[in-house]
PDB file of N, CA and C in Angstrom:
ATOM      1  N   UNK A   1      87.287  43.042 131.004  1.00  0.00           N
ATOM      2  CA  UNK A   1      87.398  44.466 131.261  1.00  0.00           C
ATOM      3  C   UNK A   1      88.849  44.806 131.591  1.00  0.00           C
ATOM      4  N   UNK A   2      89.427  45.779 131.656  1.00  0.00           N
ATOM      5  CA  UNK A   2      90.807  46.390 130.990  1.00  0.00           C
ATOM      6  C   UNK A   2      90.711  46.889 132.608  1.00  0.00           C
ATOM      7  N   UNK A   3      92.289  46.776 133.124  1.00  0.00           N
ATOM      8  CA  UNK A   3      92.339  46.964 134.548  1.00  0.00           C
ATOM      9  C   UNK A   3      92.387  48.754 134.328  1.00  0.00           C
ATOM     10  N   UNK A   4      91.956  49.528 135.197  1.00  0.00           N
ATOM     11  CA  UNK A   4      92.484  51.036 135.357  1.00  0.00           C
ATOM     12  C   UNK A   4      93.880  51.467 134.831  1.00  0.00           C
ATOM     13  N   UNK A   5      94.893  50.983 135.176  1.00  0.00           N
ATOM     14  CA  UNK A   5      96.042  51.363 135.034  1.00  0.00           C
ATOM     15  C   UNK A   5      96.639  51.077 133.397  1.00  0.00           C
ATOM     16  N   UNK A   6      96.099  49.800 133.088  1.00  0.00           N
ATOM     17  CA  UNK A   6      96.373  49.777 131.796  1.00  0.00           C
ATOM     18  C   UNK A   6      95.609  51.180 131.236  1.00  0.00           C
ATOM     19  N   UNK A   7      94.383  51.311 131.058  1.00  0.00           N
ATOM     20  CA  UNK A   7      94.069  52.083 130.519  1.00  0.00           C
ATOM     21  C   UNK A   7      94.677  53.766 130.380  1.00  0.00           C
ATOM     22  N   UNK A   8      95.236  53.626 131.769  1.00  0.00           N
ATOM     23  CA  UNK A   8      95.912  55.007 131.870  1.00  0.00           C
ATOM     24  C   UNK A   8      97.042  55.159 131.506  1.00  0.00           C
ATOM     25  N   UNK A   9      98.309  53.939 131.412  1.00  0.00           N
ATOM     26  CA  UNK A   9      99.063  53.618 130.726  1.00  0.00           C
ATOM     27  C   UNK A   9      99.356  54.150 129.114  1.00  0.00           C
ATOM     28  N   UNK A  10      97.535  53.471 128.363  1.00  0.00           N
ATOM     29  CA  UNK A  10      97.598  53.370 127.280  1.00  0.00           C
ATOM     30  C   UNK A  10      97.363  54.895 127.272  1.00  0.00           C
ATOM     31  N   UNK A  11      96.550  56.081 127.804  1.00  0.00           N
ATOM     32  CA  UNK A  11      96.382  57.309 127.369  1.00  0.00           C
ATOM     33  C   UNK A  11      97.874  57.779 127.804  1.00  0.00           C
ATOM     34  N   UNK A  12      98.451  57.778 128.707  1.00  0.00           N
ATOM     35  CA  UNK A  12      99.797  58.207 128.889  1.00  0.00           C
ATOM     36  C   UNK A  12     100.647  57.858 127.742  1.00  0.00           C
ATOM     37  N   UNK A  13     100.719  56.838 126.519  1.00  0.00           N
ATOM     38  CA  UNK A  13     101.680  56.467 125.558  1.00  0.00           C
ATOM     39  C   UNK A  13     100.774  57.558 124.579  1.00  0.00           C
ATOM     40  N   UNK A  14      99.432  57.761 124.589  1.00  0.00           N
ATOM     41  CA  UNK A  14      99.035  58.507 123.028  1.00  0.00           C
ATOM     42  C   UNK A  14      99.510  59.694 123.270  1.00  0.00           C
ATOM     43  N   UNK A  15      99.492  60.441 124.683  1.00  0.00           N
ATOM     44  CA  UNK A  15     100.021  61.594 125.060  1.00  0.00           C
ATOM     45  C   UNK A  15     101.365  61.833 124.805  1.00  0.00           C
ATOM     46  N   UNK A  16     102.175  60.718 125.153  1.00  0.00           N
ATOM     47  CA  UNK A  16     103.730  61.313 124.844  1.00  0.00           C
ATOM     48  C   UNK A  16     103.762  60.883 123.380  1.00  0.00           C
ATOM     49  N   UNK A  17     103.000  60.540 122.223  1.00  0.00           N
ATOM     50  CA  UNK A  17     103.200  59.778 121.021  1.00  0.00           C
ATOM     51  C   UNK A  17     102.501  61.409 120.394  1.00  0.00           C
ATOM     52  N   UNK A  18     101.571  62.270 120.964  1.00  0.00           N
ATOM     53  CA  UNK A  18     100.954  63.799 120.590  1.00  0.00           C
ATOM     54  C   UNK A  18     101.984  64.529 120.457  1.00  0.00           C
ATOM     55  N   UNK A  19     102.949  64.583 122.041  1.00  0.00           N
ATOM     56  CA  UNK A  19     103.743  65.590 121.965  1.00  0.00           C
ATOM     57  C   UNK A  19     104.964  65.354 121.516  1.00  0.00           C
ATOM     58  N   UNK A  20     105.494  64.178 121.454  1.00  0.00           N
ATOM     59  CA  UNK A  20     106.691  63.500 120.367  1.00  0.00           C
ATOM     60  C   UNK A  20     106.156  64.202 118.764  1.00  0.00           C
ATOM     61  N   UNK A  21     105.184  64.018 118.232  1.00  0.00           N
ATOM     62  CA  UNK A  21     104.910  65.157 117.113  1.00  0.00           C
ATOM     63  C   UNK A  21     104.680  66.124 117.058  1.00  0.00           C
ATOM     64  N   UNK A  22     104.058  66.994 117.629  1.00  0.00           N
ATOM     65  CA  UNK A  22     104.538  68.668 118.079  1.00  0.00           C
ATOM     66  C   UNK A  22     105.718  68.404 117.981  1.00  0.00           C
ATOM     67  N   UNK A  23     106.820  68.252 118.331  1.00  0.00           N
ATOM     68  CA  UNK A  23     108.145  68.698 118.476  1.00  0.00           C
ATOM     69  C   UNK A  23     108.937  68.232 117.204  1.00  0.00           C
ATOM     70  N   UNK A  24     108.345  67.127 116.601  1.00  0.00           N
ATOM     71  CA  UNK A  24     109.139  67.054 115.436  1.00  0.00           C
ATOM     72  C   UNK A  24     107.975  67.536 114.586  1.00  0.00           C
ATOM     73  N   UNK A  25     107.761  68.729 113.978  1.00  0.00           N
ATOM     74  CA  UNK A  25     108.146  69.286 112.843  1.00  0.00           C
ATOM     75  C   UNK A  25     106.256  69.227 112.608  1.00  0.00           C
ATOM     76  N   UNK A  26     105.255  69.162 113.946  1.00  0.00           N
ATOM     77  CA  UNK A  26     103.980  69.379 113.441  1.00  0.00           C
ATOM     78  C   UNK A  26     103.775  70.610 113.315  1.00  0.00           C
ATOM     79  N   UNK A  27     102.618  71.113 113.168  1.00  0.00           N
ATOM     80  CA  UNK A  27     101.708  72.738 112.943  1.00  0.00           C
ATOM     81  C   UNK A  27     102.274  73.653 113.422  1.00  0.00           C
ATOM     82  N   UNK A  28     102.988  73.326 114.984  1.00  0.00           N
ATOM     83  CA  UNK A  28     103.610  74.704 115.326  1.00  0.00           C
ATOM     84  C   UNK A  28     105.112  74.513 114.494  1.00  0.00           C
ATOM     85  N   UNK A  29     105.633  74.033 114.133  1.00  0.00           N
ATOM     86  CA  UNK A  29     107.127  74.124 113.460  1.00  0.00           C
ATOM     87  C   UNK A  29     106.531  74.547 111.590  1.00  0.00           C
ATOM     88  N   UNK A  30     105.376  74.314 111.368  1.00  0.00           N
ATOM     89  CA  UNK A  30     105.139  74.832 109.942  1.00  0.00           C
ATOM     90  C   UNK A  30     104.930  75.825 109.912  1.00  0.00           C
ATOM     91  N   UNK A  31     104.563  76.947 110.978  1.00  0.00           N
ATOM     92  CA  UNK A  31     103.889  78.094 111.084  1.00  0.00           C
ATOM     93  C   UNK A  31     105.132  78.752 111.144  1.00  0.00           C
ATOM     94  N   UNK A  32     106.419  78.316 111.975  1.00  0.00           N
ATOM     95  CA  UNK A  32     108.020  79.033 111.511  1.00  0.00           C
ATOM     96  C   UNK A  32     108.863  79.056 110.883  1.00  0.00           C
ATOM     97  N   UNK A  33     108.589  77.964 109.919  1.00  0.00           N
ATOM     98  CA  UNK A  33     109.205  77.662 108.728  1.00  0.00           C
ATOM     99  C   UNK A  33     109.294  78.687 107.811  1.00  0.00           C
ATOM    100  N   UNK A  34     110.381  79.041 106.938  1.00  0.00           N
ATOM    101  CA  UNK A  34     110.318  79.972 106.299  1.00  0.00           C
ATOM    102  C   UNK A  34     109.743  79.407 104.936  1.00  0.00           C
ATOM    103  N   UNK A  35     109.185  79.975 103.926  1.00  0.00           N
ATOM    104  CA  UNK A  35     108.667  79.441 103.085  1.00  0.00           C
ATOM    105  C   UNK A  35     108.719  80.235 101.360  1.00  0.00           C
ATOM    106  N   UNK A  36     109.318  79.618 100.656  1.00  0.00           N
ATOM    107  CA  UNK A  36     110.335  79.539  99.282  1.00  0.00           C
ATOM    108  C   UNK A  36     108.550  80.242  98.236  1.00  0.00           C
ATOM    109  N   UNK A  37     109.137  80.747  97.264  1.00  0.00           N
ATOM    110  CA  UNK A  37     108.428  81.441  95.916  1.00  0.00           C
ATOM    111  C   UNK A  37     107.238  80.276  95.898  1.00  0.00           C
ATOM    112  N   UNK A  38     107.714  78.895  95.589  1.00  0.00           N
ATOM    113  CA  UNK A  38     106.392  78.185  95.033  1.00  0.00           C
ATOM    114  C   UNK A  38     105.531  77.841  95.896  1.00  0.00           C
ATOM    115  N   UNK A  39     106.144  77.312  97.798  1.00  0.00           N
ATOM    116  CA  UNK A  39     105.270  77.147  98.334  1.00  0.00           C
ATOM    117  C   UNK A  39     104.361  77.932  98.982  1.00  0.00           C
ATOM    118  N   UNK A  40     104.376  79.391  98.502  1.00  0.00           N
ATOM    119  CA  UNK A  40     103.777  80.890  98.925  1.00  0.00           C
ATOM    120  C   UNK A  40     102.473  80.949  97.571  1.00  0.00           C
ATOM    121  N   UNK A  41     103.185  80.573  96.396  1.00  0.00           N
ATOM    122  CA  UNK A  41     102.160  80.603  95.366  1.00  0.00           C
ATOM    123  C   UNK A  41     101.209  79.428  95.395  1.00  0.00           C
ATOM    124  N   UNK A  42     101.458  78.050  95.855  1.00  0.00           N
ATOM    125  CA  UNK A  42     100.813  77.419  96.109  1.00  0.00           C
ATOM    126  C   UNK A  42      99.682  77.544  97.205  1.00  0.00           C
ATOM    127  N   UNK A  43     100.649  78.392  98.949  1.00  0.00           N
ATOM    128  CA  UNK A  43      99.292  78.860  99.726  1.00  0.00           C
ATOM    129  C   UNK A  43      98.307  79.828  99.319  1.00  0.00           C
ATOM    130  N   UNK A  44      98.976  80.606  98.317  1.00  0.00           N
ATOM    131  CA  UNK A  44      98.012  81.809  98.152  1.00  0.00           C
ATOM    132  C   UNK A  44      96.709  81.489  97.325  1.00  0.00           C
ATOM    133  N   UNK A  45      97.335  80.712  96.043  1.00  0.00           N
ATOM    134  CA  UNK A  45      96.658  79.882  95.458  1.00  0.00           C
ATOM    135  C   UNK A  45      96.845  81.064  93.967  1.00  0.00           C
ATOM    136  N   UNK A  46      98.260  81.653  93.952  1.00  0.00           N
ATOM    137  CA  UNK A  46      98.667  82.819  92.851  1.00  0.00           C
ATOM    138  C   UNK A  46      99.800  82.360  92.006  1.00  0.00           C
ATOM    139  N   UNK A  47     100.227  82.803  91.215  1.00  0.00           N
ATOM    140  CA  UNK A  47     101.514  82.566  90.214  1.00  0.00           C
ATOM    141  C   UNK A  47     102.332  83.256  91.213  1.00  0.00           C
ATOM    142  N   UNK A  48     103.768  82.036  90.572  1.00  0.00           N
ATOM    143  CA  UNK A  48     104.815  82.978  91.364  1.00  0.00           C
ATOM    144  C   UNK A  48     105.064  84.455  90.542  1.00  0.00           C
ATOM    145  N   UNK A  49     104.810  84.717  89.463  1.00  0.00           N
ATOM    146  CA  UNK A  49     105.109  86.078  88.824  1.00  0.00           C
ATOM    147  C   UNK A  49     104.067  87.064  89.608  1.00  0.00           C
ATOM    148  N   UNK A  50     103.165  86.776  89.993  1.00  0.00           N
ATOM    149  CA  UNK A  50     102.017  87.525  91.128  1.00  0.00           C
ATOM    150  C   UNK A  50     102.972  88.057  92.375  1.00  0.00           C
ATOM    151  N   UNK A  51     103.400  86.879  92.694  1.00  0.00           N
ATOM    152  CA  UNK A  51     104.183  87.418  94.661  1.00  0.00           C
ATOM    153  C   UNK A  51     105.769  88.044  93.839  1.00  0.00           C
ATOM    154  N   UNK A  52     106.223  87.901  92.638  1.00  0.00           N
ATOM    155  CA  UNK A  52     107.766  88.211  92.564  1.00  0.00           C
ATOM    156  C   UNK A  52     107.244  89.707  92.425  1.00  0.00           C
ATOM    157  N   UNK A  53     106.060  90.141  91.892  1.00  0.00           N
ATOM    158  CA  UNK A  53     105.661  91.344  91.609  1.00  0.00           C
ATOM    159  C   UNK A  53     105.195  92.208  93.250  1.00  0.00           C
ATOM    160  N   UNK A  54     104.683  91.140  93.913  1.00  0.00           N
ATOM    161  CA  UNK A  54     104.238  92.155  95.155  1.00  0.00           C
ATOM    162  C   UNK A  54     105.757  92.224  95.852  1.00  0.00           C
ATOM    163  N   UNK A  55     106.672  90.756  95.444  1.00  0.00           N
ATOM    164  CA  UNK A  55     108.181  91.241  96.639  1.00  0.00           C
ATOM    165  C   UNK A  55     108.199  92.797  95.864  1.00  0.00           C
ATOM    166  N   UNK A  56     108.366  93.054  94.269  1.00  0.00           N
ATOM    167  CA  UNK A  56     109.551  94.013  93.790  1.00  0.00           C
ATOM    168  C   UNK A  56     108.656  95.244  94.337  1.00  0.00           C
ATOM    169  N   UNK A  57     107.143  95.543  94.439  1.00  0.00           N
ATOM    170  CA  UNK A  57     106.988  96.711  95.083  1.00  0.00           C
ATOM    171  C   UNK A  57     106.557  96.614  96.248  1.00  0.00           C
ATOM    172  N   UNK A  58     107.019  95.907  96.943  1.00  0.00           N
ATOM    173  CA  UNK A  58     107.148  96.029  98.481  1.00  0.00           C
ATOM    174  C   UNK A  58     106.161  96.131  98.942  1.00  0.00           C
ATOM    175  N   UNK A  59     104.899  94.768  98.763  1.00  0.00           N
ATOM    176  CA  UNK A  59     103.898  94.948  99.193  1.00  0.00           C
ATOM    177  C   UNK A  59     103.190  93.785  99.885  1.00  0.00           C
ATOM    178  N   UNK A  60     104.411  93.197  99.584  1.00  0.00           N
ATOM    179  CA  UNK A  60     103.885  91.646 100.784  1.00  0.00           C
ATOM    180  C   UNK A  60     105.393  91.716 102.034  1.00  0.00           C
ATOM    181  N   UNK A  61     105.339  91.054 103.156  1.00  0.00           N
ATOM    182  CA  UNK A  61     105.839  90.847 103.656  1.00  0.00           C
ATOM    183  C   UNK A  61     107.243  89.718 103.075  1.00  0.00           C
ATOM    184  N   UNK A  62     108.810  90.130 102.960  1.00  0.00           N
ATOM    185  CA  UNK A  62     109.438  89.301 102.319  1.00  0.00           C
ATOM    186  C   UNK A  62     110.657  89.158 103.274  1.00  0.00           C
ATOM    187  N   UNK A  63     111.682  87.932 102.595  1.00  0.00           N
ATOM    188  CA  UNK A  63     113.226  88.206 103.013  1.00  0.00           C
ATOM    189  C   UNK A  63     113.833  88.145 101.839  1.00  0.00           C
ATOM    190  N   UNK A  64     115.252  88.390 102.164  1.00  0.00           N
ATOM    191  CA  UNK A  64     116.036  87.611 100.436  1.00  0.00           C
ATOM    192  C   UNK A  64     117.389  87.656 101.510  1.00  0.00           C
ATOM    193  N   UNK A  65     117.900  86.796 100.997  1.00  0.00           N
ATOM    194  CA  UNK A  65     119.202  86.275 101.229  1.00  0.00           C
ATOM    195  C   UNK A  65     119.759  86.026  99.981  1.00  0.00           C
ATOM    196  N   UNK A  66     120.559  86.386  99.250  1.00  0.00           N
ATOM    197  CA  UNK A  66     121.400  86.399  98.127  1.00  0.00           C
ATOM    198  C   UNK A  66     120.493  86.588  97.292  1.00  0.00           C
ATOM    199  N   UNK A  67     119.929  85.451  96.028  1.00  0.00           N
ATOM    200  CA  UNK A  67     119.214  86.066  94.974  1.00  0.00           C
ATOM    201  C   UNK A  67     117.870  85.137  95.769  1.00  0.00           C
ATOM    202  N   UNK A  68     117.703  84.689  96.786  1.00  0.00           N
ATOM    203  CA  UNK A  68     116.270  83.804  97.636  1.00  0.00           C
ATOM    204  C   UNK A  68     115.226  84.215  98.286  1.00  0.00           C
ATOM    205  N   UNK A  69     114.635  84.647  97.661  1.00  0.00           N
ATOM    206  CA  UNK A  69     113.009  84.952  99.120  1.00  0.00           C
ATOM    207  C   UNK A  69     112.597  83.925  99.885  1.00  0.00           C
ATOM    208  N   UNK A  70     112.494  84.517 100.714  1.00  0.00           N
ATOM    209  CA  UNK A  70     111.570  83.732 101.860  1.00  0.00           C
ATOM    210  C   UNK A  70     110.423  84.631 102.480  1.00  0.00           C
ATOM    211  N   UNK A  71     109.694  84.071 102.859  1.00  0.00           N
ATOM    212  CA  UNK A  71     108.304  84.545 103.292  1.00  0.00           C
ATOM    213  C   UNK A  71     107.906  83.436 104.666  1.00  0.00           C
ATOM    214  N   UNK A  72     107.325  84.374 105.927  1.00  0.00           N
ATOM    215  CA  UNK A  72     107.000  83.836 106.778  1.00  0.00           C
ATOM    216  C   UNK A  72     106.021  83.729 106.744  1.00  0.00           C
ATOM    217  N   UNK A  73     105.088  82.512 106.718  1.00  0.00           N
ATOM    218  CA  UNK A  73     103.697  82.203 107.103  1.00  0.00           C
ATOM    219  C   UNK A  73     102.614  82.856 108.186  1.00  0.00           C
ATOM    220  N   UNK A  74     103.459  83.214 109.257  1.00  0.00           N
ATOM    221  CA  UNK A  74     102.697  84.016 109.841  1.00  0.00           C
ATOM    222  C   UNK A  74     102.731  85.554 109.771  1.00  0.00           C
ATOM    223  N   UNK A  75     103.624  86.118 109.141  1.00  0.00           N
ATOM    224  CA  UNK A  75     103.773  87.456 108.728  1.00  0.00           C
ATOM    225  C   UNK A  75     102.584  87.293 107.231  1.00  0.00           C
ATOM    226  N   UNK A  76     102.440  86.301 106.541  1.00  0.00           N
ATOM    227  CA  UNK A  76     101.766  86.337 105.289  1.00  0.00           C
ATOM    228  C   UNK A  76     100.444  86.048 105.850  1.00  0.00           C
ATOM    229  N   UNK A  77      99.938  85.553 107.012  1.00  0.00           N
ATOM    230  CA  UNK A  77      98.577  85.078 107.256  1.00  0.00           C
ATOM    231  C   UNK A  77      98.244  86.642 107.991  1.00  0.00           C
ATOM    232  N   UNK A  78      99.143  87.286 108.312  1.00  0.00           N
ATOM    233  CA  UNK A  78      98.995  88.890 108.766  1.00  0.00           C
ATOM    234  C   UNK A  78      98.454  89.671 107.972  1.00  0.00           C
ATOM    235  N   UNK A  79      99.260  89.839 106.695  1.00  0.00           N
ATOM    236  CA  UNK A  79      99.189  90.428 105.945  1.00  0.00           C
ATOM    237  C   UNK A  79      97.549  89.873 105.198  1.00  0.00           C
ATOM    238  N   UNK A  80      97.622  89.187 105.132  1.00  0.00           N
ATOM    239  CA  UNK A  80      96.324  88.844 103.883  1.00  0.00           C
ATOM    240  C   UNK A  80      95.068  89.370 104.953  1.00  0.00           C
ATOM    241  N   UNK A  81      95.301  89.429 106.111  1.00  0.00           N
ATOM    242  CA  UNK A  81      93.710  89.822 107.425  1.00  0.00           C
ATOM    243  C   UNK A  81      94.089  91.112 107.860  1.00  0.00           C
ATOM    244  N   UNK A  82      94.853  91.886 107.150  1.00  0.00           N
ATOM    245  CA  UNK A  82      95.182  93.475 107.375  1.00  0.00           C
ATOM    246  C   UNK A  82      94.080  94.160 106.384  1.00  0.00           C
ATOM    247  N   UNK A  83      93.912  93.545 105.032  1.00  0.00           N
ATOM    248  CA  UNK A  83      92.962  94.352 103.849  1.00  0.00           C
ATOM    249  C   UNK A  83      91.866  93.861 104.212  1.00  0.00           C
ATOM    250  N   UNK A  84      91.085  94.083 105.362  1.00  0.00           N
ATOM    251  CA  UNK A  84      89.575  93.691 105.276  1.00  0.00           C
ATOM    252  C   UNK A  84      88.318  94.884 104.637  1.00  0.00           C
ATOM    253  N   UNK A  85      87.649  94.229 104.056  1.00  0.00           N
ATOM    254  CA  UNK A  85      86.469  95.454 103.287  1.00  0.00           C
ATOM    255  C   UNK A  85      85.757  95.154 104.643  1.00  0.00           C
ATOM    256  N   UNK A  86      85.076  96.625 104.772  1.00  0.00           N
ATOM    257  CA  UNK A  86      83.763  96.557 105.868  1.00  0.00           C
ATOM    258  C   UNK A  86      82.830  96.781 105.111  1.00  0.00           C
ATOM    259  N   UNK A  87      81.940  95.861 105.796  1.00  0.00           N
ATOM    260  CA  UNK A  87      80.508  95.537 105.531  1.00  0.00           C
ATOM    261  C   UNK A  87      79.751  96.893 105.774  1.00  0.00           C
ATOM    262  N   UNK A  88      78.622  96.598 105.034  1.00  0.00           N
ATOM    263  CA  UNK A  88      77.300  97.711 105.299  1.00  0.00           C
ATOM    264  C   UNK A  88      77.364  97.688 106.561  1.00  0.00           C
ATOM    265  N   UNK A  89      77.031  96.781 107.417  1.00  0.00           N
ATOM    266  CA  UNK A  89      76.785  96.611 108.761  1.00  0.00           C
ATOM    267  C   UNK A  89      78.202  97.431 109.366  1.00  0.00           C
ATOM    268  N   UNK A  90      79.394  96.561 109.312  1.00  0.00           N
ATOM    269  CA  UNK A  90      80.706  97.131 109.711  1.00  0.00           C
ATOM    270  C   UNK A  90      80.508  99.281 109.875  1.00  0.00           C
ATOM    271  N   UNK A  91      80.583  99.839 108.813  1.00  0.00           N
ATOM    272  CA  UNK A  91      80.138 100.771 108.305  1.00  0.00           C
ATOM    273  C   UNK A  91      79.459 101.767 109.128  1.00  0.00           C
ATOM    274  N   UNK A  92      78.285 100.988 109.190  1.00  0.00           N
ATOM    275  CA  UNK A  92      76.771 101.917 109.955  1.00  0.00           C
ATOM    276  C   UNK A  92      77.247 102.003 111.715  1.00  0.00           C
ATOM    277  N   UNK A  93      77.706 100.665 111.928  1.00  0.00           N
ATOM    278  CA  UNK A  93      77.971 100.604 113.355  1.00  0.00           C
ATOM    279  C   UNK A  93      79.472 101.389 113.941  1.00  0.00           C
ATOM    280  N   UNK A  94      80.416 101.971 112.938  1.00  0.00           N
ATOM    281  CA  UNK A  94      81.204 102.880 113.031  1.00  0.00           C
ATOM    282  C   UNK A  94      80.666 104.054 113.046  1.00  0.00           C
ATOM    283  N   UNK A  95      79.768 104.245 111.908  1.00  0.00           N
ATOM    284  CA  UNK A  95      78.706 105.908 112.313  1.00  0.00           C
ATOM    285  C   UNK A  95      78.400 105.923 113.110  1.00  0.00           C
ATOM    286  N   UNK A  96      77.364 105.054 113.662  1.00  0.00           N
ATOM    287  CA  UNK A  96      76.925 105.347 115.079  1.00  0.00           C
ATOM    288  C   UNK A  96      77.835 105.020 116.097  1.00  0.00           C
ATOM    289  N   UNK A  97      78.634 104.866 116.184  1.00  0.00           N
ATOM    290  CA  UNK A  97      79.398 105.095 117.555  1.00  0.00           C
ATOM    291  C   UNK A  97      80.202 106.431 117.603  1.00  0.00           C
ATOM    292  N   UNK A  98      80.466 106.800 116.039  1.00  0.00           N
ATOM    293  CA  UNK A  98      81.156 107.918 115.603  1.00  0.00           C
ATOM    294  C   UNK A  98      80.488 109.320 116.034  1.00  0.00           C
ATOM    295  N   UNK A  99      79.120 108.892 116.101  1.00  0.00           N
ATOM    296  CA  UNK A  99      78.373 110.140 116.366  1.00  0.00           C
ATOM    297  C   UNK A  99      77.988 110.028 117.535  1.00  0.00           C
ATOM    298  N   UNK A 100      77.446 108.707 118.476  1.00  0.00           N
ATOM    299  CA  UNK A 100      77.512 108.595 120.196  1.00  0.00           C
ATOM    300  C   UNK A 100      78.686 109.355 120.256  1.00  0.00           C
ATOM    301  N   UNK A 101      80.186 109.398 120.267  1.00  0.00           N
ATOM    302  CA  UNK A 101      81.374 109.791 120.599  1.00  0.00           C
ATOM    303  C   UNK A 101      81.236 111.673 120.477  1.00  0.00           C
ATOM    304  N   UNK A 102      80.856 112.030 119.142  1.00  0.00           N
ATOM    305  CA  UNK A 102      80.904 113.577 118.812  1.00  0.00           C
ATOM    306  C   UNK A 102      79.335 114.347 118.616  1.00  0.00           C
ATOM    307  N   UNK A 103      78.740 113.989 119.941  1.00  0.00           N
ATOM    308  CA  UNK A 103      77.108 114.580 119.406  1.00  0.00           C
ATOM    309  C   UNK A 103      77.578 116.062 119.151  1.00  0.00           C
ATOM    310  N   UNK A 104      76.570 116.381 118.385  1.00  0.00           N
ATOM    311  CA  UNK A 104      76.229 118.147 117.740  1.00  0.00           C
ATOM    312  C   UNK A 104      76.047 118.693 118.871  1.00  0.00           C
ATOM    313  N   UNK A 105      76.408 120.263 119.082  1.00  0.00           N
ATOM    314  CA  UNK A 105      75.819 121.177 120.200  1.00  0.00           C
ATOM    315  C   UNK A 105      75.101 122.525 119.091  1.00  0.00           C
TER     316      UNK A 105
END
């Protein structure tokens, strides 16, 4: 049987071996990364002639630096959960609160 301290030892090395990757360059450093034409068409799962068309009418979130776009991942994970369709349900439960709010006299 494994004395206490080793064991706590060993969770103390996976812990600093977790946050040694957070800091180099895991999930939170991909989410600020700026991110180039193909790897935007690759998340979207679109042609790059698709996003060069939403940069030229200004309908995705973009940058450009000389002739370069960039696109932020979290400005683009914004954007794509801004166009939500409402449901039948969504819908009905806006009427009725719409009309709790303005009853008839």
């Amino acid at each position: 049987m494994k004395n206490i301290f080793e064991i706590i030892l060993e969770k103390l090395d996976r812990i600093e071996k977790a946050i040694d990757k957070l800091n180099s360059g895991g999930p939170i450093a991909q989410l600020n990364d700026p991110m180039k034409i193909k790897e935007l068409a690759a998340y979207l799962k679109m042609s790059p002639s698709a996003i060069y068309k939403f940069t030229s009418t200004g309908t995705i979130p973009h940058y450009k630096n000389g002739k370069r776009l960039f696109f932020k991942r979290e400005e683009i994970n914004e954007w794509i959960f801004t166009t939500k369709i409402n449901t039948g349900y969504d819908i009905e439960r806006e009427a009725t609160e719409y009309i709790q709010q303005n009853p008839r006299k």
